[in-house]
Protein backbone atom coordinates (compact mmCIF):
# COMPACT_ATOMS: atom_id res chain seq x y z
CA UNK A 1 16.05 3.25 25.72
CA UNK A 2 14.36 5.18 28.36
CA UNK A 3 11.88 2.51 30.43
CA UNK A 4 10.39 4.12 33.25
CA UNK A 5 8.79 2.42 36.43
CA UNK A 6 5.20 3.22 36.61
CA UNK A 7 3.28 3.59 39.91
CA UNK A 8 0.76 1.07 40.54
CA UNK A 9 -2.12 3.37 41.39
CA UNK A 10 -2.07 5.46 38.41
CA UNK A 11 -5.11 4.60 36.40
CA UNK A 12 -4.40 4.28 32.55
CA UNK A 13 -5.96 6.00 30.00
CA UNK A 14 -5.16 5.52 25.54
CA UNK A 15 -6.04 7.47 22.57
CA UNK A 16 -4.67 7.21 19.02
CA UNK A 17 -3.48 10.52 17.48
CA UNK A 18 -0.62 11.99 15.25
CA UNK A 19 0.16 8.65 13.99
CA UNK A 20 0.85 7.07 17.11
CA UNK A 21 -0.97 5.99 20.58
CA UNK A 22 -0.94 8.81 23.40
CA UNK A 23 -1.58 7.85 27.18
CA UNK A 24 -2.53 9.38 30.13
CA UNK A 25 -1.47 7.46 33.55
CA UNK A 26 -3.39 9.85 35.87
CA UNK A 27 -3.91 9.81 39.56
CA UNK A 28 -5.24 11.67 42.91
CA UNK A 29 -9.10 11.28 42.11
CA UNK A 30 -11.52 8.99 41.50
CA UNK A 31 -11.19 6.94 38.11
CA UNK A 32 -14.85 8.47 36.66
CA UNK A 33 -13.25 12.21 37.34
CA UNK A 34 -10.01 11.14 35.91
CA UNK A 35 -11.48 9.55 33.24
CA UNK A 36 -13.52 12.89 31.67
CA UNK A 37 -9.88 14.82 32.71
CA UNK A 38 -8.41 12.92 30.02
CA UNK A 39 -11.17 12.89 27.45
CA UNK A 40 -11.08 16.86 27.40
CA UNK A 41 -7.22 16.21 27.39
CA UNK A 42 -7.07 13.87 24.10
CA UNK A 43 -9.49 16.23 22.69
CA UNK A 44 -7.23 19.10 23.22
CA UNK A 45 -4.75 16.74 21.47
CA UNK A 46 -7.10 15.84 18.66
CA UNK A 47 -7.94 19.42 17.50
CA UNK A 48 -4.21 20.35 17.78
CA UNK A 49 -3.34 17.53 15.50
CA UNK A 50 -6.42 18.97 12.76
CA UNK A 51 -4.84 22.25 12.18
CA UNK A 52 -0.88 21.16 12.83
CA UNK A 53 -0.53 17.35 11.11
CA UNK A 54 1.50 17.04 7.78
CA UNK A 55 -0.88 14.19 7.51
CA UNK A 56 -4.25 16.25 6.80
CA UNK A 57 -4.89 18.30 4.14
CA UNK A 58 -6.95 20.99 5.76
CA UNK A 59 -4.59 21.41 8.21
CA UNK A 60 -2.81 24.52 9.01
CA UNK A 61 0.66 23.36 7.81
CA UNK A 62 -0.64 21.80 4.82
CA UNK A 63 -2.79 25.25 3.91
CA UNK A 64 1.00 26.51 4.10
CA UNK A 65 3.05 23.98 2.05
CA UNK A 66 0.22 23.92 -0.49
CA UNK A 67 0.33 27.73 -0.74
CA UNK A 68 2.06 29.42 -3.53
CA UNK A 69 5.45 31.74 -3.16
CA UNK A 70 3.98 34.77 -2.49
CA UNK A 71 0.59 33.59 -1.07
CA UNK A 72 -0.74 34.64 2.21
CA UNK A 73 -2.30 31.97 4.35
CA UNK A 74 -4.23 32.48 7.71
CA UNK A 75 -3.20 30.35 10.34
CA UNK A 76 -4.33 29.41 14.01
CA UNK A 77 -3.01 30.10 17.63
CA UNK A 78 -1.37 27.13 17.67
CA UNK A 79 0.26 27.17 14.60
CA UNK A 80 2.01 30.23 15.72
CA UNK A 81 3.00 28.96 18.66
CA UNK A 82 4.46 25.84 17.40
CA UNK A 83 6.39 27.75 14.48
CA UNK A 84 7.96 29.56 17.25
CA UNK A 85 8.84 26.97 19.37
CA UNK A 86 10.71 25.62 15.68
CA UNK A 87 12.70 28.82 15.74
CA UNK A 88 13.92 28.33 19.03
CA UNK A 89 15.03 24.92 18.60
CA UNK A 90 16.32 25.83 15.30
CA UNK A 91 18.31 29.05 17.11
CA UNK A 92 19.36 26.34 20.26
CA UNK A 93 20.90 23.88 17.97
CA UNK A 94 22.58 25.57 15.27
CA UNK A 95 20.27 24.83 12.64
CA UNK A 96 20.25 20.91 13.36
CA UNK A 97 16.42 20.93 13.82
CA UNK A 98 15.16 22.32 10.52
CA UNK A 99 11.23 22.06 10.41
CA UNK A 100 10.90 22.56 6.72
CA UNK A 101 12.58 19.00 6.16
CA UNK A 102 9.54 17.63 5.47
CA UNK A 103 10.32 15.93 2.20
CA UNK A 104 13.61 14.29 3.73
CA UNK A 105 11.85 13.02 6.99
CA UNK A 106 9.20 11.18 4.47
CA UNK A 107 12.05 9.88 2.39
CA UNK A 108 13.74 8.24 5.17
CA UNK A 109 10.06 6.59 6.28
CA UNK A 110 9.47 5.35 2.80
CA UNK A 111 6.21 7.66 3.15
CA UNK A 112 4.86 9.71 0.22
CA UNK A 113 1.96 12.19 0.19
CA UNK A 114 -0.50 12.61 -2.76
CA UNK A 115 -1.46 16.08 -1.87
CA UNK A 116 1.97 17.44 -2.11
CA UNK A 117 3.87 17.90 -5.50
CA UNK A 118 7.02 15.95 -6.17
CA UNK A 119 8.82 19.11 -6.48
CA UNK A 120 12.43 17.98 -5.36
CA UNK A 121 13.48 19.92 -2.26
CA UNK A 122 15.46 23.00 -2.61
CA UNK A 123 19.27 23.20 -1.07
CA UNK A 124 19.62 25.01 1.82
CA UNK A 125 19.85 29.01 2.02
CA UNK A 126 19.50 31.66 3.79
CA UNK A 127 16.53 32.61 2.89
CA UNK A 128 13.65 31.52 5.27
CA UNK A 129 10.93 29.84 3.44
CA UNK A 130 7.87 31.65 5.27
CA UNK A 131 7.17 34.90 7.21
CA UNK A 132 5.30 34.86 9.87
CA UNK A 133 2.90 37.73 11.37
CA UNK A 134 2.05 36.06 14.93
CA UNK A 135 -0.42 39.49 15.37
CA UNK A 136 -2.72 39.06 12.79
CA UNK A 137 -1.62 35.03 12.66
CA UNK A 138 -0.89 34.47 9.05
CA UNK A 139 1.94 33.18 7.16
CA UNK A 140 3.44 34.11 3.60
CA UNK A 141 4.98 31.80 1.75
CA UNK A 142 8.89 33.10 0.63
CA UNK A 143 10.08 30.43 -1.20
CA UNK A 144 8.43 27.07 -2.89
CA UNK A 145 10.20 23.63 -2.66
CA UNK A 146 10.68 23.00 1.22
CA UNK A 147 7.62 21.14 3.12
CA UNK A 148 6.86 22.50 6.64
CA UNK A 149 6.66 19.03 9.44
CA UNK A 150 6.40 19.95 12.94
CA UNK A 151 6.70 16.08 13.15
CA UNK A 152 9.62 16.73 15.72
CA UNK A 153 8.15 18.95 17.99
CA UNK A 154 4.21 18.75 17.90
CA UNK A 155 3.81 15.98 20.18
CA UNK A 156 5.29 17.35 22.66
CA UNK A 157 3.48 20.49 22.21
CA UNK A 158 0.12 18.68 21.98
CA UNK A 159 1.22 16.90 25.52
CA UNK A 160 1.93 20.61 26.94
CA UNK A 161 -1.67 21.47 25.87
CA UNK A 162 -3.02 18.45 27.25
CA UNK A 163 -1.06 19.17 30.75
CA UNK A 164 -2.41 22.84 30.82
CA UNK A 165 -5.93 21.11 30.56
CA UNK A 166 -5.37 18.84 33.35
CA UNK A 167 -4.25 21.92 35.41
CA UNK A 168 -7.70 22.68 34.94
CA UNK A 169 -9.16 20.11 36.28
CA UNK A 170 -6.55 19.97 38.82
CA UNK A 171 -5.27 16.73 38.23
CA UNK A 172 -1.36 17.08 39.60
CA UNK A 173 -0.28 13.33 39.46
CA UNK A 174 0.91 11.75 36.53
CA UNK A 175 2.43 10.88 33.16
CA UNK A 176 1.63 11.69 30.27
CA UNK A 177 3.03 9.90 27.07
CA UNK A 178 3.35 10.37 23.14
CA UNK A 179 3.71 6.33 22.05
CA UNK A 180 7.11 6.57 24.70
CA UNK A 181 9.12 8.88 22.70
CA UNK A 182 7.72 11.83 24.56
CA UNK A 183 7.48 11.97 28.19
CA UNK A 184 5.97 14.57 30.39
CA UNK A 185 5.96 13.99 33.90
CA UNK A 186 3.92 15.37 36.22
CA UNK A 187 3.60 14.82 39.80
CA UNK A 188 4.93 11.01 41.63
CA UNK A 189 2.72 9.55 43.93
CA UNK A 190 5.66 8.01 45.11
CA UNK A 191 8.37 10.81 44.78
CA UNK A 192 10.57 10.84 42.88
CA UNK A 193 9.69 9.30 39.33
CA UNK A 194 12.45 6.60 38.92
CA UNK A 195 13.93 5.37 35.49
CA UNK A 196 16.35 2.82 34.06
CA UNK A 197 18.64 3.73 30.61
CA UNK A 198 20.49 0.62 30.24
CA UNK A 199 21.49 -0.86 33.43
CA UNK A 200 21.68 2.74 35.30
CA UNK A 201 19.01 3.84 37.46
CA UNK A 202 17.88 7.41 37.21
CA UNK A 203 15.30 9.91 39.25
CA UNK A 204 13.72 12.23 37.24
CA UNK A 205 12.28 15.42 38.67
CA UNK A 206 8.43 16.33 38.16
CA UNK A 207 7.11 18.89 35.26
CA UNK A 208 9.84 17.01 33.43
CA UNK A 209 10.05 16.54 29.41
CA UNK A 210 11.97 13.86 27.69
CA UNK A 211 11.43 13.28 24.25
CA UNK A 212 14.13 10.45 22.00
């Protein structure tokens, strides 16, 4: 397990989203400034989690699962983004990372969802189970059965939004972190970041990601 060693002037700040606690250990500014820098970044985190959680039924991915074979569904910027970002690390590994899972990843939590059918999930094929039109962002549904979880990717997308918001307010030093299984480094007070895995002692470079 990653534990990392945190500077001592960062000033911590906690929200609970997606299921799990986020934190923002910001620095360079004065805590009141840093303190509104990361309520616009957990908000940026919050509405990302309204249109991509698995969790809420209004949601953008659950507007897709729920959607019939055949059924066109308009979907948000974000959504598109983060179905892309599923192809690529679908394309990088092979086919390992599979975002239309869903069912199985539930399964192995002992987790069930009342606003999904029981339909079992369909084997494997070639056939993708959406198309996507990033232009006019919308999504048809291809085949029924599968259930669409950006589970493994979207908090790490939701801590890329809440970086580029912290650009904005040009806060440069820091971590941000997704309950510890998502890491995204920004600038060290004290360069560089350091790190222990086991008993070996790491550096870790800034702008870096690191999710388990």
């Amino acid at each position: 397990m990653l534990r990392v060693d945190q500077p001592d002037d960062l000033i911590s700040f906690r929200h609970e989203a997606m299921a799990t606690d986020f934190f923002a250990y910001l620095g360079g500014h004065e805590q009141s400034y840093l303190k509104q820098a990361a309520y616009e970044a957990f908000q940026i985190i919050d509405d990302i989690e309204g249109k991509l959680s698995l969790y809420q039924e209004s949601s953008d991915v659950s507007r897709v699962n729920l959607a019939k074979k055949g059924e066109s569904v308009p979907v948000s910027h974000e959504f598109i983004e983060c179905i892309q970002l599923a192809a690529q690390a679908s394309e990088a590994t092979s086919g390992r990372f599979n975002a239309f899972m869903g069912k199985s990843a539930l399964a192995a939590k002992g987790q069930t969802l009342t606003h999904f059918s029981a339909e079992p999930t369909p084997a494997q094929s070639e056939q993708p189970s959406i198309q996507v039109d990033a232009k006019n962002r919308a999504v048809q549904k291809l085949t029924a059965g599968s259930l669409l979880d950006f589970g493994g990717i979207g908090k790490g997308y939701a801590l890329d939004k809440a970086r580029e918001t912290l650009d904005e307010w040009e806060v440069e030093t820091g971590l941000l972190s997704a309950s510890g299984s998502t890491l995204l480094f920004l600038k060290s007070p004290n360069q560089p970041w350091t790190a222990a895995i086991g008993e070996s002692q790491i550096e870790i470079p800034d702008f870096t990601a690191l999710s388990s």
